[in-house]
Protein backbone atom coordinates (compact mmCIF):
# COMPACT_ATOMS: atom_id res chain seq x y z
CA UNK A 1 10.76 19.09 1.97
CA UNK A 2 7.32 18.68 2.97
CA UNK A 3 6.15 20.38 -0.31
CA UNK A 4 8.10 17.57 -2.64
CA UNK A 5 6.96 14.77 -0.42
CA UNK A 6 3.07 16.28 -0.50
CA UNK A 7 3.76 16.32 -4.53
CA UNK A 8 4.96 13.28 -4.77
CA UNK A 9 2.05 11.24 -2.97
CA UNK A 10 -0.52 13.86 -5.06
CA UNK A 11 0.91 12.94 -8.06
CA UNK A 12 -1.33 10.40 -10.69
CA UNK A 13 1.74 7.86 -10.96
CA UNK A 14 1.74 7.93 -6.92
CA UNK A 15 -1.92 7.15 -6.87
CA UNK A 16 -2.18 4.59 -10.21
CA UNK A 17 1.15 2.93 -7.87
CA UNK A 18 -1.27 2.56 -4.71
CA UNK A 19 -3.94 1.41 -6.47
CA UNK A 20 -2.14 -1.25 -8.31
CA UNK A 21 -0.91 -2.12 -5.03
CA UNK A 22 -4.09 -2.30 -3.91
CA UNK A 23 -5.58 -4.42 -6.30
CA UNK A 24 -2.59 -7.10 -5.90
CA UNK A 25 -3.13 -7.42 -2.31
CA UNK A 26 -6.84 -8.14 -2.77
CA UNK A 27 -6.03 -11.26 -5.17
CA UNK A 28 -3.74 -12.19 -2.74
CA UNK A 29 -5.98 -11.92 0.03
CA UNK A 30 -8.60 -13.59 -2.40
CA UNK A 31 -6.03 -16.84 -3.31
CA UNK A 32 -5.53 -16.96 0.64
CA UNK A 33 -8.71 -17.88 1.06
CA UNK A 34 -8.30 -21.09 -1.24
CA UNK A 35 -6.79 -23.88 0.23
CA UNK A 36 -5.82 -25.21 -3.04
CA UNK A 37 -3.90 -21.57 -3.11
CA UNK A 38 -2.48 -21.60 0.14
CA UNK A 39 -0.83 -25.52 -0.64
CA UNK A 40 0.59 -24.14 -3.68
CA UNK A 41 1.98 -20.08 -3.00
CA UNK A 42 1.39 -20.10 0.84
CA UNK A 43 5.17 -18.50 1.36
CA UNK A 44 4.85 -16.69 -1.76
CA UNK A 45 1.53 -14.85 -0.58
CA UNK A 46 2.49 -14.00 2.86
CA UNK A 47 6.23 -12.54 1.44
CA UNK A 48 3.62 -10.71 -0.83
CA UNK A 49 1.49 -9.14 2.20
CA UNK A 50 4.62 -8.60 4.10
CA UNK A 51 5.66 -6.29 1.52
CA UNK A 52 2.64 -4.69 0.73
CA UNK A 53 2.35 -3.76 4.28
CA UNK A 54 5.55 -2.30 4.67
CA UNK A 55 4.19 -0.29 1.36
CA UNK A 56 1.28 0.75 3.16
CA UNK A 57 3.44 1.93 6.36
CA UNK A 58 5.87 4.01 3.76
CA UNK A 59 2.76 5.83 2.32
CA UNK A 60 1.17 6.63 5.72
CA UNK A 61 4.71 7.89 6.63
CA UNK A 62 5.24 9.86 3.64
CA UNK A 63 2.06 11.42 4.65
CA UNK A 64 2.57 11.99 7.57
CA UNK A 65 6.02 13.45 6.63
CA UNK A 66 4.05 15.69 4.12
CA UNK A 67 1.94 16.96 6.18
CA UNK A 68 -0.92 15.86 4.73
CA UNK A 69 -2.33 13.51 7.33
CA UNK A 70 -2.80 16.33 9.67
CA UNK A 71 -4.95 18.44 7.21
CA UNK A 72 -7.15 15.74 6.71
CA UNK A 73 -7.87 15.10 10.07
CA UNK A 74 -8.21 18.29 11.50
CA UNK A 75 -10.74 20.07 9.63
């Protein structure tokens, strides 16, 4: 198990995925900032961030799960 998990989250799609990811929540954060953005996709964004974070929370689990996490911080 932990062997497909560690390939999966190694794998390019997995990290093109993240990064994508990534770079949506920064333009989100970005439009935030605007208060011309947050009058017009205020609900929108923070639906967005709420679901990026629960992104973020599957990856670090899936690392976890992987047992990845560990070998990175115990070196």
């Amino acid at each position: 198990m932990r062997e497909k998990l560690r390939a999966i989250i190694e794998s390019k799609a997995w990290e093109y995925t993240i990064i994508s990811i990534i770079s949506l929540n920064a333009i989100t954060l970005g439009v935030e900032t605007s208060q011309t953005g947050q009058q017009h996709y205020g609900p929108i964004l923070r639906t967005l961030d709420d679901v990026v974070v629960g992104i973020y929370v599957i990856e670090i689990s899936l690392w976890t799960g992987s047992g990845k996490l560990e070998s990175l911080l115990i070196r």
